[in-house]
C-alpha atoms as a PDB file:
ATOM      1  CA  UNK A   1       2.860 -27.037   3.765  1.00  0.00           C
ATOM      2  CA  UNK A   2       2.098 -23.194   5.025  1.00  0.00           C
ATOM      3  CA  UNK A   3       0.755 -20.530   3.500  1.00  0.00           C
ATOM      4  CA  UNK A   4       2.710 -17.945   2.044  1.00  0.00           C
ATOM      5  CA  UNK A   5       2.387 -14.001   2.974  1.00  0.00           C
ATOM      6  CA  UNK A   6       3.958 -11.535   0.667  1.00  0.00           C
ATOM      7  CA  UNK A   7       4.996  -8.191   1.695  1.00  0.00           C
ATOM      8  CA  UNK A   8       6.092  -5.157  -0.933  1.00  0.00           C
ATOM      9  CA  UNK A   9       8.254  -2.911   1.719  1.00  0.00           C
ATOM     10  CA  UNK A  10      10.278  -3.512   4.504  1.00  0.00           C
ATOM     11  CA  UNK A  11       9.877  -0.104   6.043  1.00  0.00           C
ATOM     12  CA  UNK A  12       7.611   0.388   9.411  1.00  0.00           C
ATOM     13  CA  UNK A  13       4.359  -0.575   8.381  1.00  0.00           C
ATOM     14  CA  UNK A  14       5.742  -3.512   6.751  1.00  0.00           C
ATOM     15  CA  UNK A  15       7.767  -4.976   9.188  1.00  0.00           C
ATOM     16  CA  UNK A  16       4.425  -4.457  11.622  1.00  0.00           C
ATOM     17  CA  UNK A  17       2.526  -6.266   9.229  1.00  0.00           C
ATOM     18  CA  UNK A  18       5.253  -8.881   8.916  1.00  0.00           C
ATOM     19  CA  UNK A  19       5.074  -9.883  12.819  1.00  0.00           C
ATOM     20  CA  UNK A  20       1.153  -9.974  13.060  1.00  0.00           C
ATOM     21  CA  UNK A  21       1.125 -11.944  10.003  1.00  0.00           C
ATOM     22  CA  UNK A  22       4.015 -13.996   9.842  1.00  0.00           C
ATOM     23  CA  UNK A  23       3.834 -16.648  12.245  1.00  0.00           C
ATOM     24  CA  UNK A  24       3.550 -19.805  11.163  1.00  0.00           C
ATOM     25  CA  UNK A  25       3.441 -18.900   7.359  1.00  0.00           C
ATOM     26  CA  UNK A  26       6.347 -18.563   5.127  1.00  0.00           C
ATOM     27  CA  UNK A  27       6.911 -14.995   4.887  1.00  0.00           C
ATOM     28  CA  UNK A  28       8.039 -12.922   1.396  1.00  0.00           C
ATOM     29  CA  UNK A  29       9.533  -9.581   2.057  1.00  0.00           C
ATOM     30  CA  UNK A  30      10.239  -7.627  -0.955  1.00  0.00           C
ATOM     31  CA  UNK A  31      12.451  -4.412  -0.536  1.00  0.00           C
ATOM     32  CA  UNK A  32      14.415  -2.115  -2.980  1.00  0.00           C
ATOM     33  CA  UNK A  33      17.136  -2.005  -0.409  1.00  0.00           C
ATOM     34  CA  UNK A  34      19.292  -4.793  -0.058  1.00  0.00           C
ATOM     35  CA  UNK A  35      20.881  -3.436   2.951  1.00  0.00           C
ATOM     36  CA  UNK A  36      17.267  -2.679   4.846  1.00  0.00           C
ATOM     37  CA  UNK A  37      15.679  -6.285   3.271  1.00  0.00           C
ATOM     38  CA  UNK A  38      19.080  -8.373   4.360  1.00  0.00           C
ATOM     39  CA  UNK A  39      18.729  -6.083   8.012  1.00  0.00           C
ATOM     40  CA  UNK A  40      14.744  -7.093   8.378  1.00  0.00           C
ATOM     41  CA  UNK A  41      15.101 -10.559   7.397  1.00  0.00           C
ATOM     42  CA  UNK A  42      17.456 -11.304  10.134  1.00  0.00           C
ATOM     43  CA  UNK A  43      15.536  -9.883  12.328  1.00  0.00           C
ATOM     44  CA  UNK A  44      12.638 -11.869  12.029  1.00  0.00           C
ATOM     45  CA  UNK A  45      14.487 -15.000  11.278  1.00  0.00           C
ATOM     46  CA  UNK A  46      16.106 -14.278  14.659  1.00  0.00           C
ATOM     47  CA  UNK A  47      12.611 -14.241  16.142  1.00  0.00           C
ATOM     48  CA  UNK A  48      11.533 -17.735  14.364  1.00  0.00           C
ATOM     49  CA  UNK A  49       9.715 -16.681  11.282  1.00  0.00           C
ATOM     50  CA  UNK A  50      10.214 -18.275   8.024  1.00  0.00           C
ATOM     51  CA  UNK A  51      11.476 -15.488   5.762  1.00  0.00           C
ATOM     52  CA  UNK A  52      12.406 -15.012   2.424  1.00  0.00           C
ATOM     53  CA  UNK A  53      13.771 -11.529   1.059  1.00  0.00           C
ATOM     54  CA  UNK A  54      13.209 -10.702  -2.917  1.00  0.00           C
ATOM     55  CA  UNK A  55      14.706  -7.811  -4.191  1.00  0.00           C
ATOM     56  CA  UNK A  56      12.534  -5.751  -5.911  1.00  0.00           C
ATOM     57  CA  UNK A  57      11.621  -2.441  -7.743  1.00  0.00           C
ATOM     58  CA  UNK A  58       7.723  -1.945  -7.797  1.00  0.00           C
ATOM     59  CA  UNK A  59       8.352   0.704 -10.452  1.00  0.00           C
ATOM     60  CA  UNK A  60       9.770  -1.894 -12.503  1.00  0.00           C
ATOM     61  CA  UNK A  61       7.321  -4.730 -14.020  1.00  0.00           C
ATOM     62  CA  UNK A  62       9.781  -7.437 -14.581  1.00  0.00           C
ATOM     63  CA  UNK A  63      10.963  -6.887 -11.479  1.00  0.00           C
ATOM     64  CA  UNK A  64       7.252  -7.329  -9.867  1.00  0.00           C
ATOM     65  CA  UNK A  65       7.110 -10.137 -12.178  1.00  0.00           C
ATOM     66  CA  UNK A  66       9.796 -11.668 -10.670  1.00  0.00           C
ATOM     67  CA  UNK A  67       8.291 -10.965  -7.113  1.00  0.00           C
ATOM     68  CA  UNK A  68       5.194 -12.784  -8.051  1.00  0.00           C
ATOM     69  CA  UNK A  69       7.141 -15.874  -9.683  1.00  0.00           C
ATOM     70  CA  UNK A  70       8.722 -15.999  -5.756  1.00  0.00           C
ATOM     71  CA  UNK A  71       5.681 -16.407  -4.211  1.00  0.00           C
ATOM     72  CA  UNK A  72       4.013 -19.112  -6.655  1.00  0.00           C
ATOM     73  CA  UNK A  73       7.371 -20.810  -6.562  1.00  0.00           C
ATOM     74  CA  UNK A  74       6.910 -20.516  -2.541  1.00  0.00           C
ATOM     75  CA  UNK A  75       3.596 -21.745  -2.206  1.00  0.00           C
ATOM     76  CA  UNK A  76       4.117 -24.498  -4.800  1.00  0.00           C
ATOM     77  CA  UNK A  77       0.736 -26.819  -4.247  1.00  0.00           C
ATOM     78  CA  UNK A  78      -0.445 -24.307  -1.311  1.00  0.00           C
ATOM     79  CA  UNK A  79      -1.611 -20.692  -1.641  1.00  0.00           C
ATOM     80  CA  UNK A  80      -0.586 -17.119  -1.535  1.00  0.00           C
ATOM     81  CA  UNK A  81      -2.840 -16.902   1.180  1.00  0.00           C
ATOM     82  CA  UNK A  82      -2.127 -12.703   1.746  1.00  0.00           C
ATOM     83  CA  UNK A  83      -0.341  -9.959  -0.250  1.00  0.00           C
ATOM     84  CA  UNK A  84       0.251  -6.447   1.483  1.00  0.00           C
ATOM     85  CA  UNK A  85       1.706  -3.546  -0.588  1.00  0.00           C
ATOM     86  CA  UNK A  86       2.800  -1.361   1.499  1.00  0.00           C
ATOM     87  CA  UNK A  87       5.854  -0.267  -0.708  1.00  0.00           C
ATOM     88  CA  UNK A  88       6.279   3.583  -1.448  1.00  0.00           C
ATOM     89  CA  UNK A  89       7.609   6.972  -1.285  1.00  0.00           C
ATOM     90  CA  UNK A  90       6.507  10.440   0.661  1.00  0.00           C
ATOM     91  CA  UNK A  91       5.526  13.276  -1.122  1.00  0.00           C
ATOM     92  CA  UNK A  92       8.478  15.277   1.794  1.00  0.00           C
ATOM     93  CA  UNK A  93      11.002  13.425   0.124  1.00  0.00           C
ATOM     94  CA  UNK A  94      10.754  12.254  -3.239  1.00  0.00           C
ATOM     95  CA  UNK A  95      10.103  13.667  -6.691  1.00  0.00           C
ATOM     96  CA  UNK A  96       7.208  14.288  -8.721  1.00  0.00           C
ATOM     97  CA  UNK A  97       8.465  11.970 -11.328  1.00  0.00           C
ATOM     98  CA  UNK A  98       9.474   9.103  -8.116  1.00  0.00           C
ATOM     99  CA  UNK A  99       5.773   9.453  -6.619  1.00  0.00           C
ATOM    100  CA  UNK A 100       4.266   8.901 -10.253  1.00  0.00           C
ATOM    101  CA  UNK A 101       6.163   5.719 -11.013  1.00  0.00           C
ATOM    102  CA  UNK A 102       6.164   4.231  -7.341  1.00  0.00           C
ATOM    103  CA  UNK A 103       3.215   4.730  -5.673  1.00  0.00           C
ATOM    104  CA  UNK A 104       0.773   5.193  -9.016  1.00  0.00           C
ATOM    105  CA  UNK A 105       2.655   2.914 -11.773  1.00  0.00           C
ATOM    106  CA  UNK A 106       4.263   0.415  -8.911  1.00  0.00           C
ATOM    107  CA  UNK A 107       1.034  -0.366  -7.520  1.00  0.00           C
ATOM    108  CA  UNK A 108      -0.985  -0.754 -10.630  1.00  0.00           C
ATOM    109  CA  UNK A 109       2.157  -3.891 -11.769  1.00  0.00           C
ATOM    110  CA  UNK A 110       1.921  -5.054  -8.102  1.00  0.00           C
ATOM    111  CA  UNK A 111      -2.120  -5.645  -8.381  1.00  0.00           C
ATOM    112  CA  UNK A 112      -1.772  -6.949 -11.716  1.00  0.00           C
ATOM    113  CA  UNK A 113       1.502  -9.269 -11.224  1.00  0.00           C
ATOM    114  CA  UNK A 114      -0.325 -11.110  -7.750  1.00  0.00           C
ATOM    115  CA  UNK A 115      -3.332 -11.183 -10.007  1.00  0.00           C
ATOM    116  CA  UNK A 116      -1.937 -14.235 -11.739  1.00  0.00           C
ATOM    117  CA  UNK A 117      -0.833 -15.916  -8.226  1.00  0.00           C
ATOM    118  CA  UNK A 118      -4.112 -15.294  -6.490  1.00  0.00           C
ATOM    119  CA  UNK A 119      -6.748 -17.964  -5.699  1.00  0.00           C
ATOM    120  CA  UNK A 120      -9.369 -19.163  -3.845  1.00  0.00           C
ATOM    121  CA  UNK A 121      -9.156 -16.931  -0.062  1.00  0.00           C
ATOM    122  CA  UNK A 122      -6.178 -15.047  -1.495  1.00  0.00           C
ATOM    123  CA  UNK A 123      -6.635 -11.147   0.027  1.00  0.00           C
ATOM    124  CA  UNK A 124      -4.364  -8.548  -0.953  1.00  0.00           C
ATOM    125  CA  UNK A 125      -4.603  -4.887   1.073  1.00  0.00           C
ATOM    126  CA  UNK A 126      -2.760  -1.964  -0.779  1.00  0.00           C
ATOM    127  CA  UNK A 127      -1.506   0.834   1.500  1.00  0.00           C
ATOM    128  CA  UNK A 128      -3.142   3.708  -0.127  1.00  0.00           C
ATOM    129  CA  UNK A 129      -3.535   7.023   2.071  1.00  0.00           C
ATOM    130  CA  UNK A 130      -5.935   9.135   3.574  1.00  0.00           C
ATOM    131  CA  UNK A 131      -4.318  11.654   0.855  1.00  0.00           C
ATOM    132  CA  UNK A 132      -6.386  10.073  -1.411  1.00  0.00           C
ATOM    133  CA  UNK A 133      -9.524  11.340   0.331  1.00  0.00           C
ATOM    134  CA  UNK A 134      -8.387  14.789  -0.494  1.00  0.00           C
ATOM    135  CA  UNK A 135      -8.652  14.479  -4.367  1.00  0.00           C
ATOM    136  CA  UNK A 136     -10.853  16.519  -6.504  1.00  0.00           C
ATOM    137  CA  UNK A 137     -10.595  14.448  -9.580  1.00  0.00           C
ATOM    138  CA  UNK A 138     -13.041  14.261 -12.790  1.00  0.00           C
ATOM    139  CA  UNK A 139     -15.429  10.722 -12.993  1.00  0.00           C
ATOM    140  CA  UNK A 140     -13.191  10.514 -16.907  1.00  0.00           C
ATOM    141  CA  UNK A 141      -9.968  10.825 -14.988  1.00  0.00           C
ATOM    142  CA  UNK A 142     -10.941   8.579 -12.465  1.00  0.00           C
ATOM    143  CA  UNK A 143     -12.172   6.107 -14.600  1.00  0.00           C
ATOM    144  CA  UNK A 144      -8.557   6.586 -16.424  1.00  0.00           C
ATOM    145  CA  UNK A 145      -7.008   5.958 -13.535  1.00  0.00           C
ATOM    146  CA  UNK A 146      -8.952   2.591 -12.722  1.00  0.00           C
ATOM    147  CA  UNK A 147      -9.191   0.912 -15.833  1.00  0.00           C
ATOM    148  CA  UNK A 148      -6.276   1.989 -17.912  1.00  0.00           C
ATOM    149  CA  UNK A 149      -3.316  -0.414 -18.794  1.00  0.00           C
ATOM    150  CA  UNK A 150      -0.616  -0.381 -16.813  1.00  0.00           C
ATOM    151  CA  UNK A 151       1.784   0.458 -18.757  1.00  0.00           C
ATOM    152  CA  UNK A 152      -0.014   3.363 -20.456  1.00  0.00           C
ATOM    153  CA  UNK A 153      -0.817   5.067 -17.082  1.00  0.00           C
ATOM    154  CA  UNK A 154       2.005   7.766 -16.580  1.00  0.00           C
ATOM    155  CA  UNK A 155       0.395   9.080 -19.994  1.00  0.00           C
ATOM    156  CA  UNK A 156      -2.358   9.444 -18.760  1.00  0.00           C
ATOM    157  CA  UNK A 157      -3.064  13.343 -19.109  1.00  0.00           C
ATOM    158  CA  UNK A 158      -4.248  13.587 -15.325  1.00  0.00           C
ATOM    159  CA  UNK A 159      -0.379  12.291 -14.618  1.00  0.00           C
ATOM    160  CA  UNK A 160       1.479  14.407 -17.305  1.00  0.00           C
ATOM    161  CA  UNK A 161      -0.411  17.617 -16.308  1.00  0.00           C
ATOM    162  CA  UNK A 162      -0.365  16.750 -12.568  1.00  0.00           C
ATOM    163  CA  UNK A 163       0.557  19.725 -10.700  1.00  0.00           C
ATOM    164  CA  UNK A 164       4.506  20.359 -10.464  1.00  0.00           C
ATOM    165  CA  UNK A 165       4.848  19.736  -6.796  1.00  0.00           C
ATOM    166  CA  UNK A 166       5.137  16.740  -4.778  1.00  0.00           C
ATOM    167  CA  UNK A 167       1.878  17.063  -2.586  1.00  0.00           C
ATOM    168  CA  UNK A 168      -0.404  17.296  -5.726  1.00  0.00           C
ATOM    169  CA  UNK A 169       1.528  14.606  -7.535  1.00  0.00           C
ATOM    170  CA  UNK A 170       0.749  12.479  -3.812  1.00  0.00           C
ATOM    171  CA  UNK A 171      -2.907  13.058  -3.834  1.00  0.00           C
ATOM    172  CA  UNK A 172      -2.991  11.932  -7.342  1.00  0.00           C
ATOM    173  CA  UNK A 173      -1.076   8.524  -6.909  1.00  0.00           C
ATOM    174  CA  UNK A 174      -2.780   7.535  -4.038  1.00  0.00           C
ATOM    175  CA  UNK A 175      -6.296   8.363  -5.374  1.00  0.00           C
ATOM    176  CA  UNK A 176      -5.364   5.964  -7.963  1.00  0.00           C
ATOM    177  CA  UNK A 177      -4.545   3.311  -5.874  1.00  0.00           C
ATOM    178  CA  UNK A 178      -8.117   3.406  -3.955  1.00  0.00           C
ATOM    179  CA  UNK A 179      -9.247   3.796  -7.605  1.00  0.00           C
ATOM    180  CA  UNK A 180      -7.003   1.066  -8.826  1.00  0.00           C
ATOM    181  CA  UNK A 181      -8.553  -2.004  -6.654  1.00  0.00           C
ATOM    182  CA  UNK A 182     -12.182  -1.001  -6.621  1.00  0.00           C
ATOM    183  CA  UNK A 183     -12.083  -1.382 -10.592  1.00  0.00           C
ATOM    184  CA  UNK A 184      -9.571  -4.385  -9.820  1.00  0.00           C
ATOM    185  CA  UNK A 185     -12.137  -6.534  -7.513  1.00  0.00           C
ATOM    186  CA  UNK A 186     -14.354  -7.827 -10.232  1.00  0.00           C
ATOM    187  CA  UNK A 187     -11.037 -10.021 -11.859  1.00  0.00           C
ATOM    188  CA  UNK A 188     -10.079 -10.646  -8.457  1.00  0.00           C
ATOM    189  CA  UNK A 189     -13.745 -11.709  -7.340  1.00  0.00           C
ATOM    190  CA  UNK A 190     -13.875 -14.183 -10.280  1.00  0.00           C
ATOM    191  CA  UNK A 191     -10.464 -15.969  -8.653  1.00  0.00           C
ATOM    192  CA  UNK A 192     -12.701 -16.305  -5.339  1.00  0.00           C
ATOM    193  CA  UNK A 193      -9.766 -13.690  -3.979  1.00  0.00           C
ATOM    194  CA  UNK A 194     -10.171 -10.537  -2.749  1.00  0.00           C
ATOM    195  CA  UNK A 195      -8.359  -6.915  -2.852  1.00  0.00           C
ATOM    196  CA  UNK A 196      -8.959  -3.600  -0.711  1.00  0.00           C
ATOM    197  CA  UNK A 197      -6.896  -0.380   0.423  1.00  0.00           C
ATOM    198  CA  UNK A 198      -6.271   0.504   3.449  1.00  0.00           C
ATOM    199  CA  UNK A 199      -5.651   4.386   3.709  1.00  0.00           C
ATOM    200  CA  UNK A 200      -3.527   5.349   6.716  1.00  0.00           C
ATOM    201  CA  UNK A 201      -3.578   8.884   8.065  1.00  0.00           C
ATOM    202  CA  UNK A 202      -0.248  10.444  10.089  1.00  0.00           C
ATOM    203  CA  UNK A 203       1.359   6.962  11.239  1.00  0.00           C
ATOM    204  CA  UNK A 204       4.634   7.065  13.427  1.00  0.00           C
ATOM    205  CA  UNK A 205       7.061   5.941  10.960  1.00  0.00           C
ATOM    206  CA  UNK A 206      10.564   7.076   9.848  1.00  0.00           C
ATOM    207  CA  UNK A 207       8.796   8.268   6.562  1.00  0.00           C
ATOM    208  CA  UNK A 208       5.953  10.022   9.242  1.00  0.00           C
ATOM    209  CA  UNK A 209       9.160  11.795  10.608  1.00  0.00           C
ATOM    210  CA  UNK A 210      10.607  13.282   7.370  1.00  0.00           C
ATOM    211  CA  UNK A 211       7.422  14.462   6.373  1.00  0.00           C
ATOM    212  CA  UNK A 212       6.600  15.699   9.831  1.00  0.00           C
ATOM    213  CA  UNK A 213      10.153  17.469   9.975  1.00  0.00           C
ATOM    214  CA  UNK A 214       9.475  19.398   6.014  1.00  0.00           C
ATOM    215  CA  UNK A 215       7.837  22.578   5.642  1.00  0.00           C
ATOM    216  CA  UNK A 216       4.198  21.367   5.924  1.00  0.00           C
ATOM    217  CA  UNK A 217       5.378  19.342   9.043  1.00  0.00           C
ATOM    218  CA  UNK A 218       4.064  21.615  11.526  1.00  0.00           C
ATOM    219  CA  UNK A 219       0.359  22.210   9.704  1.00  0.00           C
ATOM    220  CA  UNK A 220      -0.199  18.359   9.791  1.00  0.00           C
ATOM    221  CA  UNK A 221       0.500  17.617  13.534  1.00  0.00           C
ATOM    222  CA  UNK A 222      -1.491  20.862  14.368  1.00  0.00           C
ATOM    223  CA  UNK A 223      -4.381  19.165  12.485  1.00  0.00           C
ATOM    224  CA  UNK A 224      -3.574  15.969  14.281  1.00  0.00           C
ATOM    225  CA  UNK A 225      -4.831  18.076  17.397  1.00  0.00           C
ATOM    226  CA  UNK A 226      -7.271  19.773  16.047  1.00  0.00           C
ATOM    227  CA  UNK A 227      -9.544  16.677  15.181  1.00  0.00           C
ATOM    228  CA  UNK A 228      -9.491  15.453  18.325  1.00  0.00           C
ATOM    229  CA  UNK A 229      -7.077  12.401  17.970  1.00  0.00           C
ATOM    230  CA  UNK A 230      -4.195  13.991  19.559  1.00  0.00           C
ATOM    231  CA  UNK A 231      -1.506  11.838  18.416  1.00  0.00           C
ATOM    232  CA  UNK A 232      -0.256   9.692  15.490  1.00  0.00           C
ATOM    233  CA  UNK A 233      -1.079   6.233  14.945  1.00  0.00           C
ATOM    234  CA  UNK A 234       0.949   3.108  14.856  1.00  0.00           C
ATOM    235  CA  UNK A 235       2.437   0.524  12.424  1.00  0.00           C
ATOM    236  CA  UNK A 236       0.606  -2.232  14.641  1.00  0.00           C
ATOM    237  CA  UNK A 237      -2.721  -1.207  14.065  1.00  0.00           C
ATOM    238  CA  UNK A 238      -2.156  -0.391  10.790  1.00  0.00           C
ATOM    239  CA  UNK A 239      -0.982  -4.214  11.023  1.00  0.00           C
ATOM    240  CA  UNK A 240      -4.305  -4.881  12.801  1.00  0.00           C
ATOM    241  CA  UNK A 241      -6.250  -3.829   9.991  1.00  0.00           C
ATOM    242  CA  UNK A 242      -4.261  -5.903   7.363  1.00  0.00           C
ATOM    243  CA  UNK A 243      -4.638  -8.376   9.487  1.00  0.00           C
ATOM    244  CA  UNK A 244      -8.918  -8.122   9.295  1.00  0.00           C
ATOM    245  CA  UNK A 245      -8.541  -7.165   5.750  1.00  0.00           C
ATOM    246  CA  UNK A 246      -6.949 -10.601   4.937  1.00  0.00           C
ATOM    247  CA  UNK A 247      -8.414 -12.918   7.267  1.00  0.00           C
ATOM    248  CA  UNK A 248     -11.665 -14.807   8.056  1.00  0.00           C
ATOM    249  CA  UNK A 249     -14.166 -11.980   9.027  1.00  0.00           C
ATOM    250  CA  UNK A 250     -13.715  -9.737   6.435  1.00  0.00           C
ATOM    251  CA  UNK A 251     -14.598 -12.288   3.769  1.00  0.00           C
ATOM    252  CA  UNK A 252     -17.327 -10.216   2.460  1.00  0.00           C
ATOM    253  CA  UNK A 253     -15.560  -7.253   2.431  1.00  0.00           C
ATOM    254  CA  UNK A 254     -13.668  -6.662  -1.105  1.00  0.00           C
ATOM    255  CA  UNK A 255     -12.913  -3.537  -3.406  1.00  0.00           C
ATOM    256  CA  UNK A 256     -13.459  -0.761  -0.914  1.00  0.00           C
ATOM    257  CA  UNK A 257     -11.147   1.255   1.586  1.00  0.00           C
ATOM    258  CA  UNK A 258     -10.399   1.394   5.061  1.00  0.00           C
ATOM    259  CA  UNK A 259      -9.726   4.752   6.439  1.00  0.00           C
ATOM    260  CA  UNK A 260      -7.371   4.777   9.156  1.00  0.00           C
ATOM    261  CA  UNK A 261      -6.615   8.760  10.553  1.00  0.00           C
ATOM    262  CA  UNK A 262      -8.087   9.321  14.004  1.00  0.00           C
ATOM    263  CA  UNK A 263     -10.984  11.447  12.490  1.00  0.00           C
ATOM    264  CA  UNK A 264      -8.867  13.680  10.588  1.00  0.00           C
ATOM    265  CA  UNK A 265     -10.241  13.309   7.247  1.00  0.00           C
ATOM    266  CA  UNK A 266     -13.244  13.756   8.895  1.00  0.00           C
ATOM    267  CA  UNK A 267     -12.943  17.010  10.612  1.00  0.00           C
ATOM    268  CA  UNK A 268     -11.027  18.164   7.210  1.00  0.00           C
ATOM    269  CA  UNK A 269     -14.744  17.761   5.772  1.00  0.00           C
ATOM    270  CA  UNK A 270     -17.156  19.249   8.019  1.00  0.00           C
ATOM    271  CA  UNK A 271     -15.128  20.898  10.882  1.00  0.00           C
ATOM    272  CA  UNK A 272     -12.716  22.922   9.464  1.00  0.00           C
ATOM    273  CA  UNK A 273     -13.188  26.541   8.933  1.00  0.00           C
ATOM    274  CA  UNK A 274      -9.778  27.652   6.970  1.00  0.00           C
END
């Protein structure tokens, strides 16, 4: 009997995390896509992991519901032994309204549907973003963000007054996810599980691309160069930090965030002069 491994997105980051994870476990690979989930599970089945695709919507509870069934039904007397959320949308290419119930909404029912399937060593790592180092929220909306129901959070007035463009409504919905587990760590402590963020900077993905090909493209790979790191990073060490995040030697490490920009948030703070 293995372990099971869930993973919410079958874009670049999770198909990374897939391969450094999935060997040796029985692999869940939720996607809204069925052409991209049926495309990635025959990869990796064609590389000898055990793979299971799930169709899912993470704005969509029952639908995350029915994710999280999967994986207990999976495991059946084993464990969900890691659960890595790295399902979303960009702020170059979707909506106000699409960023609001994906990224914030989706992963508030993702935390609280594994909830139920996690136990003793479970870890789960949401893929935040280093965009939610840029927010300049109140300690009441912040609290709102953390501790309100699911369901009630895209009434939230910090949602429904969010600024009417897509970079605002990012910074936002990814503040709420670092938010999100910190205040979620206590329930998950108490299951002798664990949950953290991970908050990637400028990683060479096909959503990396669009975003680096829109209007604010340019700005964000000059930045990229001015902080020193020079480049983009990778899916595989984003991989490489879900994989510390949810195995043995981070087993004291639960409801914080791992930043993950080559400096850049950094030099945003205390280098930049305009």
């Amino acid at each position: 009997m293995s372990d099971v491994v869930v993973i919410t997105g079958a874009g670049g980051m999770g198909v990374a995390v897939a391969r450094r994870l999935g060997s040796g476990r029985q692999l869940l690979l939720a996607d809204a896509s069925v052409a991209r989930l049926d495309q990635v599970v025959a990869e990796l089945r064609a590389d000898g992991h055990t793979v299971t695709g799930q169709l899912t919507d993470v704005s969509d509870p029952e639908s995350v519901g029915r994710l999280a069934a999967a994986a207990a039904q999976a495991a059946g007397g084993g464990r969900v032994a890691a659960i890595v959320h790295t399902a979303g949308v960009s702020a170059a290419t979707s909506s106000v309204e699409t960023i609001m119930k994906v990224d914030l909404a989706g992963t508030a029912y993702v935390i609280d549907a594994m909830e139920a399937v996690a136990g003793p060593g479970t870890s789960m790592v949401c893929v935040a973003s280093m965009a939610g180092h840029y927010a300049q929220l109140s300690a009441e909306d912040e609290r709102g963000l953390a501790s309100t129901p699911s369901a009630d959070l895209l009434s939230l007035p910090v949602v429904t007054s969010a600024p009417d463009d897509a970079t605002g409504a990012y910074i936002i919905a990814k503040r709420a996810n670092q938010v999100r587990v910190q205040a979620a760590a206590l329930a998950w402590n108490r299951r002798g599980a664990r949950i953290n963020t991970i908050s990637p900077g400028v990683i060479a993905t096909a959503m990396s691309r669009a975003e680096a090909e829109s209007s604010s493209g340019h700005h964000m790979l000059a930045m990229l160069d001015a902080c020193g790191a020079g480049r983009s990073g990778t899916p595989s060490e984003i991989a490489e930090a879900a994989a510390f995040l949810t195995g043995p030697s981070s087993l004291y490490v639960t409801g914080t965030d791992l930043l993950i920009d080559g400096g850049q948030a950094a030099w945003i703070r205390h280098h930049r002069t305009a």
